[in-house]
PDB file of N, CA and C in Angstrom:
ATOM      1  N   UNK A   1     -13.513 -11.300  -2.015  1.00  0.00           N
ATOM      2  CA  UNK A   1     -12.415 -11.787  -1.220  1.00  0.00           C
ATOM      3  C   UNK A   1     -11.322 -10.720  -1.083  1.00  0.00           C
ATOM      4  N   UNK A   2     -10.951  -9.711  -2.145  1.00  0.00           N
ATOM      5  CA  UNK A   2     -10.161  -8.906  -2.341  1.00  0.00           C
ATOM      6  C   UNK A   2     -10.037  -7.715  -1.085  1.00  0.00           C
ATOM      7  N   UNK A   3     -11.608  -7.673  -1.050  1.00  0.00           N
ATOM      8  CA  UNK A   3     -11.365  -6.799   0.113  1.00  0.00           C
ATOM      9  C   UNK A   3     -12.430  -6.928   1.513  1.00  0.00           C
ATOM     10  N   UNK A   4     -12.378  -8.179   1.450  1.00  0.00           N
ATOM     11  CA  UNK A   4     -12.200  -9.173   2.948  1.00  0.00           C
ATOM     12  C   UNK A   4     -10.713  -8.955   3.139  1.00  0.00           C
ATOM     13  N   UNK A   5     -10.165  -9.329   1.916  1.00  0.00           N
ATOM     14  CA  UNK A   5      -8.499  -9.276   3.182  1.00  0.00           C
ATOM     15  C   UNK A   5      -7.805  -7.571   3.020  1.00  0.00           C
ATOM     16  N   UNK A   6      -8.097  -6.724   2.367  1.00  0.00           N
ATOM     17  CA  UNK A   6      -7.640  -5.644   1.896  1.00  0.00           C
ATOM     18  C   UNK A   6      -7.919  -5.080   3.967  1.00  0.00           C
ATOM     19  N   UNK A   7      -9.259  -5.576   4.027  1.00  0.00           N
ATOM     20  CA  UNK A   7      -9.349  -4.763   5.775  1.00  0.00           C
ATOM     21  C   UNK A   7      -8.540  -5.855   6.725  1.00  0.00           C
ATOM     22  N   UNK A   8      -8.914  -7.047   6.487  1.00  0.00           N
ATOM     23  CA  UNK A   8      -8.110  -7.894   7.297  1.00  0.00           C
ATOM     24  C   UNK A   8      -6.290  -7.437   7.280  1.00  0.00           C
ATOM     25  N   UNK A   9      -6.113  -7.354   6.187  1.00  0.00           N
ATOM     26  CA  UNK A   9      -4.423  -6.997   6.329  1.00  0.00           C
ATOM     27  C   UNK A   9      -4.478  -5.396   7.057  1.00  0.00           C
ATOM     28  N   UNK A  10      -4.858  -4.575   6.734  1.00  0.00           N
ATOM     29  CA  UNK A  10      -4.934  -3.528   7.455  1.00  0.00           C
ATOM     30  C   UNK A  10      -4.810  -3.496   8.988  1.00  0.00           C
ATOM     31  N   UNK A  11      -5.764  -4.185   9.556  1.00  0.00           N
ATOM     32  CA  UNK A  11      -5.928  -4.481  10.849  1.00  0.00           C
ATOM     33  C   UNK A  11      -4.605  -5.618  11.723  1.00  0.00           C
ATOM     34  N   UNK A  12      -4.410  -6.533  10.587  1.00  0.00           N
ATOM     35  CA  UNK A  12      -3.193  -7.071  11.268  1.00  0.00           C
ATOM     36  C   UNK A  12      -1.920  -6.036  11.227  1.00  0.00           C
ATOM     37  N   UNK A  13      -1.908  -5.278  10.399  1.00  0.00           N
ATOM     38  CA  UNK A  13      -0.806  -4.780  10.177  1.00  0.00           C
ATOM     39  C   UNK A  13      -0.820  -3.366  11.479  1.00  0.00           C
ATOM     40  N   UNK A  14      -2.034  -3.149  11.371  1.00  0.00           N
ATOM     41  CA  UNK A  14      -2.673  -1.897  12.645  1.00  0.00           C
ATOM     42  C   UNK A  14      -1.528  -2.591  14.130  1.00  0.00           C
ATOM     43  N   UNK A  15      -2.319  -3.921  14.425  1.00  0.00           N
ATOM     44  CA  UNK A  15      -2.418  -4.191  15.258  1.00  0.00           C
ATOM     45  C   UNK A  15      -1.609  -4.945  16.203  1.00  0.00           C
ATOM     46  N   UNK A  16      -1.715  -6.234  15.293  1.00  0.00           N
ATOM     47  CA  UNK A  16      -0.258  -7.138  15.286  1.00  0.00           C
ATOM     48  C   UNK A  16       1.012  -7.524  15.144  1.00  0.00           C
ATOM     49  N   UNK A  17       1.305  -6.342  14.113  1.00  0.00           N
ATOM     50  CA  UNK A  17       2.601  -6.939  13.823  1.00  0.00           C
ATOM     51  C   UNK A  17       3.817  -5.508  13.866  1.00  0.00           C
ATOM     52  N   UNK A  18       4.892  -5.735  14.762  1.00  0.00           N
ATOM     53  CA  UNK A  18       5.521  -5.031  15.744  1.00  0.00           C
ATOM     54  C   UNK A  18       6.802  -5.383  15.565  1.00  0.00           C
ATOM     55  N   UNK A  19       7.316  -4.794  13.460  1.00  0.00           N
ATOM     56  CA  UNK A  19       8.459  -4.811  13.082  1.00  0.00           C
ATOM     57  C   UNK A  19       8.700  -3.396  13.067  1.00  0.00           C
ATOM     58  N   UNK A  20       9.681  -2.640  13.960  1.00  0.00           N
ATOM     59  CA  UNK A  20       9.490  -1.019  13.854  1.00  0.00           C
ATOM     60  C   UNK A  20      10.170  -0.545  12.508  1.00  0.00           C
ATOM     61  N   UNK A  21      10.670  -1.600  11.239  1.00  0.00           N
ATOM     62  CA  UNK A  21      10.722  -1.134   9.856  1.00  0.00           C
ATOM     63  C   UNK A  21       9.772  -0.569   9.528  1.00  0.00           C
ATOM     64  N   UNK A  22       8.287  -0.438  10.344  1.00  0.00           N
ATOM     65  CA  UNK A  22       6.799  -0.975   9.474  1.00  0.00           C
ATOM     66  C   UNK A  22       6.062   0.183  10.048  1.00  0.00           C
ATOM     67  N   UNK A  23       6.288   1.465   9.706  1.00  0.00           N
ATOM     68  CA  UNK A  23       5.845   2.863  10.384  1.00  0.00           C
ATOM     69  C   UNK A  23       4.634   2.996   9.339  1.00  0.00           C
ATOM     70  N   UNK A  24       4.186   4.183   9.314  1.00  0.00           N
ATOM     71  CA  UNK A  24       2.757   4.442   8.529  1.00  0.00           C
ATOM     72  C   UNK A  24       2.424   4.004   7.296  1.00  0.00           C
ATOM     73  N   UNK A  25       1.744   3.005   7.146  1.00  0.00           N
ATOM     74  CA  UNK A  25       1.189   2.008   6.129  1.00  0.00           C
ATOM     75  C   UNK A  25      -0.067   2.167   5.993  1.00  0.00           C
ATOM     76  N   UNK A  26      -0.361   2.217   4.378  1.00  0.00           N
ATOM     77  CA  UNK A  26      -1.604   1.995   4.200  1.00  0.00           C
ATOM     78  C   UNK A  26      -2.402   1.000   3.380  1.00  0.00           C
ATOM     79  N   UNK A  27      -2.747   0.099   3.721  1.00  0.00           N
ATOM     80  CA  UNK A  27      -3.221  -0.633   2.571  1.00  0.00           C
ATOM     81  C   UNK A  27      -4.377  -0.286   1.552  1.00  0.00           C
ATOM     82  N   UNK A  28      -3.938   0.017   0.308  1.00  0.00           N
ATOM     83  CA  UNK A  28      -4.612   0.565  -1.138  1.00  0.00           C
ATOM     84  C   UNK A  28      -5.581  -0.444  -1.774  1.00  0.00           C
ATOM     85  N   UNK A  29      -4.867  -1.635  -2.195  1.00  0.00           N
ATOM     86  CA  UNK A  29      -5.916  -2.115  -3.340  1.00  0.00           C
ATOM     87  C   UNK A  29      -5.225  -3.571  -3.188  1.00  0.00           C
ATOM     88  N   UNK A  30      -6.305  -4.729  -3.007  1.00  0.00           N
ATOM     89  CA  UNK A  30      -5.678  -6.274  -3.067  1.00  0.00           C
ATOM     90  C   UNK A  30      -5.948  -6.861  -4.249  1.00  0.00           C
ATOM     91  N   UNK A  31      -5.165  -7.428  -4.813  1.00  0.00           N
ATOM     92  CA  UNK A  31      -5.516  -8.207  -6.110  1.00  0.00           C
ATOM     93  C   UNK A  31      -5.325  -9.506  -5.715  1.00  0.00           C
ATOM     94  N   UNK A  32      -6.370 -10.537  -6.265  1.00  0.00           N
ATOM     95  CA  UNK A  32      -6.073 -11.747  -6.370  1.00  0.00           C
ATOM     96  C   UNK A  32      -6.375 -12.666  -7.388  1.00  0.00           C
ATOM     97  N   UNK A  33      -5.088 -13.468  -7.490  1.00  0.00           N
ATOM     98  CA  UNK A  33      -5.321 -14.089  -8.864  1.00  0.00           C
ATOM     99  C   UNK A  33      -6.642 -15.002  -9.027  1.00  0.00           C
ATOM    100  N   UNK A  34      -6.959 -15.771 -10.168  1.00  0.00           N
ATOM    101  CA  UNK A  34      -7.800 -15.889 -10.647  1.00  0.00           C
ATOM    102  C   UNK A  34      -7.285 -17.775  -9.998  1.00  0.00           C
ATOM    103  N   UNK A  35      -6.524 -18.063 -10.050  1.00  0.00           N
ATOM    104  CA  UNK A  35      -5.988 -19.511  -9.552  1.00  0.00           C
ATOM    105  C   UNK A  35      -6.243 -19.309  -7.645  1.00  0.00           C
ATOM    106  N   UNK A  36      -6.062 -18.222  -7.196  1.00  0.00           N
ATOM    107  CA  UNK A  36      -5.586 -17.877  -5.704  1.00  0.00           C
ATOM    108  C   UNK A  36      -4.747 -18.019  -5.174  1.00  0.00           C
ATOM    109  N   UNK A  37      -3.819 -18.182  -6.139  1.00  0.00           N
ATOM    110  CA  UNK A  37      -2.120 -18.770  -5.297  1.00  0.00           C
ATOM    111  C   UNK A  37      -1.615 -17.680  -5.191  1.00  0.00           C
ATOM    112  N   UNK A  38      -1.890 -16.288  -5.779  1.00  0.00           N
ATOM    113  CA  UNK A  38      -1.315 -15.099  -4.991  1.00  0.00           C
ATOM    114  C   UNK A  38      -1.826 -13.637  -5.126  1.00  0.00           C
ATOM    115  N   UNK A  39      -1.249 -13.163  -4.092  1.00  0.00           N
ATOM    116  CA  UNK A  39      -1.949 -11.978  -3.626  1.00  0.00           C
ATOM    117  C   UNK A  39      -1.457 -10.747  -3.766  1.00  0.00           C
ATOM    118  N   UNK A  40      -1.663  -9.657  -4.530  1.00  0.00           N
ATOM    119  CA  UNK A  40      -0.667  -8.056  -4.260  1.00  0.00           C
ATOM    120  C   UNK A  40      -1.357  -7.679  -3.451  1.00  0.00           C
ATOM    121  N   UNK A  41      -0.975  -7.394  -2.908  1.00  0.00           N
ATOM    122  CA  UNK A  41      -1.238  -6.186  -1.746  1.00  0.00           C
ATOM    123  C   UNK A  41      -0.285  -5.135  -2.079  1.00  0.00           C
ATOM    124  N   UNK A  42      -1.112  -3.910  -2.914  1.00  0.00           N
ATOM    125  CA  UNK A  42      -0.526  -2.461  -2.674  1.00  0.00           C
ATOM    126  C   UNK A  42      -0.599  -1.539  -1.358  1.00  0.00           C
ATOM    127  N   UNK A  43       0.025  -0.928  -0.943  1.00  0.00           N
ATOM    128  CA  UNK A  43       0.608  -0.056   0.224  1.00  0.00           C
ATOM    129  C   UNK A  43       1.264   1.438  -0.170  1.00  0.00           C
ATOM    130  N   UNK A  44       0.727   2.273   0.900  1.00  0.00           N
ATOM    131  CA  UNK A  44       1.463   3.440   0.417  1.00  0.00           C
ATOM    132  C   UNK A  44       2.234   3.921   1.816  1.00  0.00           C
ATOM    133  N   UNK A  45       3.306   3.988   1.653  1.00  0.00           N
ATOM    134  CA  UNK A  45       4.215   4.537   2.854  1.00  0.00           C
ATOM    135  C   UNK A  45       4.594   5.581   2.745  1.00  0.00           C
ATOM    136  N   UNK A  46       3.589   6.120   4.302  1.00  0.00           N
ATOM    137  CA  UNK A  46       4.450   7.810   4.439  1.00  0.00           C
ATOM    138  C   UNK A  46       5.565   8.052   5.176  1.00  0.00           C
ATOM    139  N   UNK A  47       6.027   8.985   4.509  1.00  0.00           N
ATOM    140  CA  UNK A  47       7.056   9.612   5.372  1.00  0.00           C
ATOM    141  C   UNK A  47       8.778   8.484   5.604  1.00  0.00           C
ATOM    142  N   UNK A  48       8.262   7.331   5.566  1.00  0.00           N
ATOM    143  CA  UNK A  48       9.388   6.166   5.846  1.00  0.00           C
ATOM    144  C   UNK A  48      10.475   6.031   4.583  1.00  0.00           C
ATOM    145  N   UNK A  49      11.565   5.361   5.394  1.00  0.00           N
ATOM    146  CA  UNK A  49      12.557   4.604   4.133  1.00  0.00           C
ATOM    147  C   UNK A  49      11.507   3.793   3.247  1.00  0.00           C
ATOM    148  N   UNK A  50      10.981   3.959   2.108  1.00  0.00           N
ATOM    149  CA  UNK A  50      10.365   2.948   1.706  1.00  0.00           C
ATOM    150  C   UNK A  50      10.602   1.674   1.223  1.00  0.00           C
ATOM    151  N   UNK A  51      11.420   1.430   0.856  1.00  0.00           N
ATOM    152  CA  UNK A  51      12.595   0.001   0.770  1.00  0.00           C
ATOM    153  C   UNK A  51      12.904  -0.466   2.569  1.00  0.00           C
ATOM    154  N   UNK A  52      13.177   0.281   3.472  1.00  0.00           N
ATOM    155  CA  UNK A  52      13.031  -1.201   4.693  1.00  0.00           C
ATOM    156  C   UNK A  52      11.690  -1.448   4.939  1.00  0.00           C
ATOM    157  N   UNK A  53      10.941  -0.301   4.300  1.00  0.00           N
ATOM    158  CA  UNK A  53       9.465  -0.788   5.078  1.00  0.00           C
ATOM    159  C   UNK A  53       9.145  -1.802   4.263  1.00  0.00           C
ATOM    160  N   UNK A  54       8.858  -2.054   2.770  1.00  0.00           N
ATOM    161  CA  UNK A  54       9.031  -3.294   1.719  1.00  0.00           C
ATOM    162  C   UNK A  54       9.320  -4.063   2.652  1.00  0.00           C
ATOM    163  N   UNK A  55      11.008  -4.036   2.618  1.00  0.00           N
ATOM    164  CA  UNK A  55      11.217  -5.302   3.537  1.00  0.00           C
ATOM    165  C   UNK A  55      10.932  -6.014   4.541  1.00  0.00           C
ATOM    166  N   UNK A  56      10.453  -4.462   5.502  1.00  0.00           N
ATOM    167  CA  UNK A  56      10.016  -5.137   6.882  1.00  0.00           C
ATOM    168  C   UNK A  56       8.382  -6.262   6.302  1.00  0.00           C
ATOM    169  N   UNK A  57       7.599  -5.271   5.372  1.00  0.00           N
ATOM    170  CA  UNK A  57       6.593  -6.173   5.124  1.00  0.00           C
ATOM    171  C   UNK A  57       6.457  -7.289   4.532  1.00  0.00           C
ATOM    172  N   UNK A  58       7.799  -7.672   3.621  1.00  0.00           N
ATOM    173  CA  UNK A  58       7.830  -8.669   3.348  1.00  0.00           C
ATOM    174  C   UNK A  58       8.069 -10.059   4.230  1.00  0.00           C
ATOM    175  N   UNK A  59       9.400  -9.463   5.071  1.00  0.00           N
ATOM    176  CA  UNK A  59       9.300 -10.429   6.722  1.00  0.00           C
ATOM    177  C   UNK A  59       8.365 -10.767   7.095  1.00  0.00           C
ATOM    178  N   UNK A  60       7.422 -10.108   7.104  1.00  0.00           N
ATOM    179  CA  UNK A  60       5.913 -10.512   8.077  1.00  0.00           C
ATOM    180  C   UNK A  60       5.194 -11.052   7.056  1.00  0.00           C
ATOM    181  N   UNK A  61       5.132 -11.313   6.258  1.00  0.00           N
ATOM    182  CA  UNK A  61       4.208 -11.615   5.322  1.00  0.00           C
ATOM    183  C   UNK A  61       3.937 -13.245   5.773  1.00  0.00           C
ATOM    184  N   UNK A  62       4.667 -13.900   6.209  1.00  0.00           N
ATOM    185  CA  UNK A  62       4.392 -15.138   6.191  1.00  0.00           C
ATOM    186  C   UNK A  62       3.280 -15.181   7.701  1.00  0.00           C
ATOM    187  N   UNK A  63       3.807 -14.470   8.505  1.00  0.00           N
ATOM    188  CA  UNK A  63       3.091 -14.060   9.831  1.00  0.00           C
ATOM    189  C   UNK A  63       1.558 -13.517   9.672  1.00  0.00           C
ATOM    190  N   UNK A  64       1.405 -12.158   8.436  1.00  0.00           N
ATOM    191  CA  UNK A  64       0.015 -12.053   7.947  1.00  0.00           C
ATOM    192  C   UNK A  64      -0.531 -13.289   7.256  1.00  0.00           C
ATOM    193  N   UNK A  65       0.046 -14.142   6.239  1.00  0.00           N
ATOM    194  CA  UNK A  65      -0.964 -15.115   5.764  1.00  0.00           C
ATOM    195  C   UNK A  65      -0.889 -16.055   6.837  1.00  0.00           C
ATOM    196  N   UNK A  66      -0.414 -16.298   7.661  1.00  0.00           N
ATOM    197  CA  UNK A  66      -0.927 -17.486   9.006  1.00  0.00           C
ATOM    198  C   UNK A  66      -2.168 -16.775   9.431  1.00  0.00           C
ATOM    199  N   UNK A  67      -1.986 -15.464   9.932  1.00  0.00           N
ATOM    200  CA  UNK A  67      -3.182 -15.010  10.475  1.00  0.00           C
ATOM    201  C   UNK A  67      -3.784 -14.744   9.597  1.00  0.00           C
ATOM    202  N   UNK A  68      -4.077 -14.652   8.389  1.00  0.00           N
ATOM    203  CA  UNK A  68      -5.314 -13.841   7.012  1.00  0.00           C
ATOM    204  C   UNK A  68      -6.053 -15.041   7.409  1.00  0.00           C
ATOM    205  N   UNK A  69      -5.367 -16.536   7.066  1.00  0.00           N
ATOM    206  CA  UNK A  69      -5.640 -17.527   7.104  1.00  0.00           C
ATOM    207  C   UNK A  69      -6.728 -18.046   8.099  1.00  0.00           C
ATOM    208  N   UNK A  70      -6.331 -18.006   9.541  1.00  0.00           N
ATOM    209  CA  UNK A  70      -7.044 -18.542  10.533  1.00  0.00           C
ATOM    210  C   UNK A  70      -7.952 -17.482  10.666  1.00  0.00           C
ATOM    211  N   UNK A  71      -7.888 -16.066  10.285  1.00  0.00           N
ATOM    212  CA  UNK A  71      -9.318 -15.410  10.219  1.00  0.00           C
ATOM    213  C   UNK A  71     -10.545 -15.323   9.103  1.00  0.00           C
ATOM    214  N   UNK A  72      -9.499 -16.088   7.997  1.00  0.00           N
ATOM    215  CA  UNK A  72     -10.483 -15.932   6.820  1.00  0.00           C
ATOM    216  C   UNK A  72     -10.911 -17.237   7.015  1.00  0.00           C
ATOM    217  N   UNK A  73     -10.676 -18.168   7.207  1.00  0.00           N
ATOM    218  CA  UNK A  73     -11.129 -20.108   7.385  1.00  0.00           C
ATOM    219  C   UNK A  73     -10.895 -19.973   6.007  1.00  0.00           C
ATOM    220  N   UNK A  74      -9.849 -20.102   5.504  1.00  0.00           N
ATOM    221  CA  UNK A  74      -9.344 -20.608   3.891  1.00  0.00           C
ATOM    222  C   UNK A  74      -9.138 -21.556   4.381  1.00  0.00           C
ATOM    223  N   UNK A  75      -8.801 -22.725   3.096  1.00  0.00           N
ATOM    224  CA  UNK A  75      -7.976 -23.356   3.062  1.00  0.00           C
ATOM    225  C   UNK A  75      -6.954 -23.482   2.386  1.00  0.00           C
ATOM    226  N   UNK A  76      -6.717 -22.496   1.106  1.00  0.00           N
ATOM    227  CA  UNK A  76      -5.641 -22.187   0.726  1.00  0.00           C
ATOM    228  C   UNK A  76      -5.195 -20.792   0.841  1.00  0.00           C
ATOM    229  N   UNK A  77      -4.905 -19.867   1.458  1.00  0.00           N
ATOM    230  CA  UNK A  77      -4.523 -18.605   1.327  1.00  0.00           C
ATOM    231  C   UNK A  77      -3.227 -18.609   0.425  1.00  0.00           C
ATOM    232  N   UNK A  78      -3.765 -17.575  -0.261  1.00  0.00           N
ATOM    233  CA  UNK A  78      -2.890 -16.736  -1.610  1.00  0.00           C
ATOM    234  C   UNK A  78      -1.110 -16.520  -0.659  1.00  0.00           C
ATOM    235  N   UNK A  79      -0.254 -16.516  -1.738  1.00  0.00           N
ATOM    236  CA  UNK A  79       1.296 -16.271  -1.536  1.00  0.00           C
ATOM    237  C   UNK A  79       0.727 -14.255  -1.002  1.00  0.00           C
ATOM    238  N   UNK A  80       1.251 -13.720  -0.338  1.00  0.00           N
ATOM    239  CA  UNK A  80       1.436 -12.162  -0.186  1.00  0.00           C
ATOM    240  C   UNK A  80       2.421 -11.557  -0.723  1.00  0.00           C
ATOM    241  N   UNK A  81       2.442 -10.524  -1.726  1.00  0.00           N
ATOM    242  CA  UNK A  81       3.003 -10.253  -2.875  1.00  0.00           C
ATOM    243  C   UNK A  81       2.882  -8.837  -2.315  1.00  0.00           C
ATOM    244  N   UNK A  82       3.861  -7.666  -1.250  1.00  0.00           N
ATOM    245  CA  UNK A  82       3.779  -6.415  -1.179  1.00  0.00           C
ATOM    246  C   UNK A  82       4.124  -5.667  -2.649  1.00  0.00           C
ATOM    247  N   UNK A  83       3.511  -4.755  -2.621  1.00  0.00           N
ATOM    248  CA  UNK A  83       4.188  -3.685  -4.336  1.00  0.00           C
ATOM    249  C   UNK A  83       3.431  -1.866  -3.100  1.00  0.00           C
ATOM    250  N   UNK A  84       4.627  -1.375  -3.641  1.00  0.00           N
ATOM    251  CA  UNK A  84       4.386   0.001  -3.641  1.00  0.00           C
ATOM    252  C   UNK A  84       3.620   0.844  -4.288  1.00  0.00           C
ATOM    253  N   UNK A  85       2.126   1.494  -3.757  1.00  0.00           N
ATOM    254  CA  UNK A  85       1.252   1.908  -4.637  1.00  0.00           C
ATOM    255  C   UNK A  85       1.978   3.731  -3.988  1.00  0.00           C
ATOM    256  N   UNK A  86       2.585   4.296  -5.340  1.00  0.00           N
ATOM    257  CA  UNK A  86       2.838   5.842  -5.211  1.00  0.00           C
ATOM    258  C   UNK A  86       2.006   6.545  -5.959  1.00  0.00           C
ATOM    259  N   UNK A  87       0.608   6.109  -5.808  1.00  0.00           N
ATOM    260  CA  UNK A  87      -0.596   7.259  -6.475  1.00  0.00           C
ATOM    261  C   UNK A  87      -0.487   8.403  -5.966  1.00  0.00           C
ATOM    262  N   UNK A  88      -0.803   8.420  -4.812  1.00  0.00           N
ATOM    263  CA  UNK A  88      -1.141   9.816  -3.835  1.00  0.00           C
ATOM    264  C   UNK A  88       0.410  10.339  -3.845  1.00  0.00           C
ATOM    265  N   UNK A  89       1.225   9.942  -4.516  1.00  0.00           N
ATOM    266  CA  UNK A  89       2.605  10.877  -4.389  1.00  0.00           C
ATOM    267  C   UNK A  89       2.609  11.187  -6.100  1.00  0.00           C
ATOM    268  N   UNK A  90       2.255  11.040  -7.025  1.00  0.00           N
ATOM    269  CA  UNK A  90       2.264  11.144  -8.529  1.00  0.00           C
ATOM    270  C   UNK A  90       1.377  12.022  -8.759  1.00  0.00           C
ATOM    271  N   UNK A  91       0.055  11.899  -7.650  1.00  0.00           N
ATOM    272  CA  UNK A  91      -0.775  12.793  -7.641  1.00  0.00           C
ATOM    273  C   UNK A  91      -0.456  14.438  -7.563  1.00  0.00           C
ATOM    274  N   UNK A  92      -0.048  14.327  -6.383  1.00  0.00           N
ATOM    275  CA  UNK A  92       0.830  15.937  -5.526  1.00  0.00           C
ATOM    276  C   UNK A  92       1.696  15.986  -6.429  1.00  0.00           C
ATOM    277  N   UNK A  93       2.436  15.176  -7.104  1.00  0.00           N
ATOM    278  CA  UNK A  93       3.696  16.169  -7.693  1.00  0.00           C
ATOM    279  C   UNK A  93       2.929  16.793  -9.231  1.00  0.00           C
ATOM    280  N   UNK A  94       1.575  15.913  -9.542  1.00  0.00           N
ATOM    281  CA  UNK A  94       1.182  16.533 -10.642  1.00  0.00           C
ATOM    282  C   UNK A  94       0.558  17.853 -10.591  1.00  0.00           C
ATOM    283  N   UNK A  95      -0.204  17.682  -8.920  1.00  0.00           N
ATOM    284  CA  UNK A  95      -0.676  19.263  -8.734  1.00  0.00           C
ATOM    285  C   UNK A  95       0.293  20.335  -8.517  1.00  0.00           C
ATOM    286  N   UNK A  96       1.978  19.508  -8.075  1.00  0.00           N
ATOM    287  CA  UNK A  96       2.832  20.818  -8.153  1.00  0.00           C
ATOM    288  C   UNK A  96       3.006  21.503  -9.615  1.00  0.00           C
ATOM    289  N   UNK A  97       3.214  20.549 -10.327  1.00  0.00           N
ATOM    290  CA  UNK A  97       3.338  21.063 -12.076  1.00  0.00           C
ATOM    291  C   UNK A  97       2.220  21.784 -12.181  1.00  0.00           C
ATOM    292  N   UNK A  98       1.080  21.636 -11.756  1.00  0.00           N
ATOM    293  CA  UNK A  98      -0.319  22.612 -12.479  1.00  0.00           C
ATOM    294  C   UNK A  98       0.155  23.972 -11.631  1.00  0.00           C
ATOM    295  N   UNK A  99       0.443  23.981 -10.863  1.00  0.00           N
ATOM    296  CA  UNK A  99       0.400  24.823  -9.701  1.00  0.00           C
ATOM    297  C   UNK A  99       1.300  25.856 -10.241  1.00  0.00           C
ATOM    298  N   UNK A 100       2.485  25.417 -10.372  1.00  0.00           N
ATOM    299  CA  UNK A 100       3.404  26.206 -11.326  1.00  0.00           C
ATOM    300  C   UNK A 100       3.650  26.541 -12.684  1.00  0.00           C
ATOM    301  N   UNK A 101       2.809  25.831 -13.207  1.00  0.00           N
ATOM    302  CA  UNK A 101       2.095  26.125 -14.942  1.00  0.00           C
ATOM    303  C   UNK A 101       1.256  27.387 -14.544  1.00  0.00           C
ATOM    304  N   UNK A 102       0.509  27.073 -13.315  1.00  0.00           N
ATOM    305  CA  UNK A 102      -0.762  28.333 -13.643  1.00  0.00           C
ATOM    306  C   UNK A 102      -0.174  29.578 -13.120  1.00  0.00           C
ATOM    307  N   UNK A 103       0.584  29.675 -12.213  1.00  0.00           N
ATOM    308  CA  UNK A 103       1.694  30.694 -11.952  1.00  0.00           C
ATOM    309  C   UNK A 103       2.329  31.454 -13.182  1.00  0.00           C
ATOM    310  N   UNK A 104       3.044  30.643 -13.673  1.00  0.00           N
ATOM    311  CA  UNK A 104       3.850  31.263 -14.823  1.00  0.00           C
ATOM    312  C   UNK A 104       2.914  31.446 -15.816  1.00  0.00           C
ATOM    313  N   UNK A 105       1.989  31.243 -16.020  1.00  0.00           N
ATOM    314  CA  UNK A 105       0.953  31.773 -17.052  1.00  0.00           C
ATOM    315  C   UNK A 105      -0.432  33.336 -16.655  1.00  0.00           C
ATOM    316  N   UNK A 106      -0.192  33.518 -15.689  1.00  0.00           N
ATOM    317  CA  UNK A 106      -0.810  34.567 -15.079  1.00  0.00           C
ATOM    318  C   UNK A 106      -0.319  35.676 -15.340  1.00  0.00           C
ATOM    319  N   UNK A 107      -1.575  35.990 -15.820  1.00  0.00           N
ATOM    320  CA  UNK A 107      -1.236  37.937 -17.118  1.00  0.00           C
ATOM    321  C   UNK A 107      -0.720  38.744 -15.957  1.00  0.00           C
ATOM    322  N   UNK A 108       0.648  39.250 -16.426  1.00  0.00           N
ATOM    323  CA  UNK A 108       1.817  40.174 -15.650  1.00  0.00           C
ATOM    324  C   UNK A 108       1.366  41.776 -16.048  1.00  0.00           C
ATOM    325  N   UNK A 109       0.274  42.279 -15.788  1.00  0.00           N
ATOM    326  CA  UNK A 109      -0.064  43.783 -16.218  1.00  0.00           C
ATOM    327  C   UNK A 109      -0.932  43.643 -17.253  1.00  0.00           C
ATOM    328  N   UNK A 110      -1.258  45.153 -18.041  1.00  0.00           N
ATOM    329  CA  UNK A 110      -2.170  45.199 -19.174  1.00  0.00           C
ATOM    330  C   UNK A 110      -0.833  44.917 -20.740  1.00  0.00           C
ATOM    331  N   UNK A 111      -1.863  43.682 -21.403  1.00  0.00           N
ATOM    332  CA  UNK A 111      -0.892  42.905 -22.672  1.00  0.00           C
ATOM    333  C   UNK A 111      -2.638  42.888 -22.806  1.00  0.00           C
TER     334      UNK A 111
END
């Protein structure tokens, strides 16, 4: 189910929904509880304010579970729970640290 809606939200969010808070989004990873009453949906936002985009996605959220809903034929669709996934930014800043570790460690002449 996790990622039945992981593409379904993607695509609404692609397609449908036309809050211009809501610039380059990606949807990462859906969790759903074990009851189904709710849903994370992680996201990674480039380049944007990332706090209006939160917000803008939280606005719509009620707009994505109407539609998750009538495309998934639930009958209960999960609460939508946005969270900020900053992997791919924890990532790069870790390759900046290696990057500049291996710099400053590079033999300066004959030692």
């Amino acid at each position: 189910m996790s990622d039945q809606m992981l593409h379904e939200i993607a695509e609404i969010l692609m397609r449908k929904v036309k809050d211009p808070r809501i610039g380059f989004v990606t949807v990462t990873e859906v969790e759903v509880s074990d009851d189904l009453r709710n849903a994370k949906v992680f996201v990674s936002i480039y380049g944007e304010d990332k706090t209006a985009t939160l917000k803008g996605l939280q606005s719509a959220s009620a707009f994505i579970r109407s539609e998750l809903a009538r495309r998934m034929r639930l009958r209960i669709m999960p609460e939508i729970l946005f969270r900020l996934d900053d992997t791919a930014e924890r990532g790069a800043h870790i390759m900046e640290i290696l990057e500049t570790i291996k710099k400053e460690e590079k033999p300066s002449g004959d030692e």
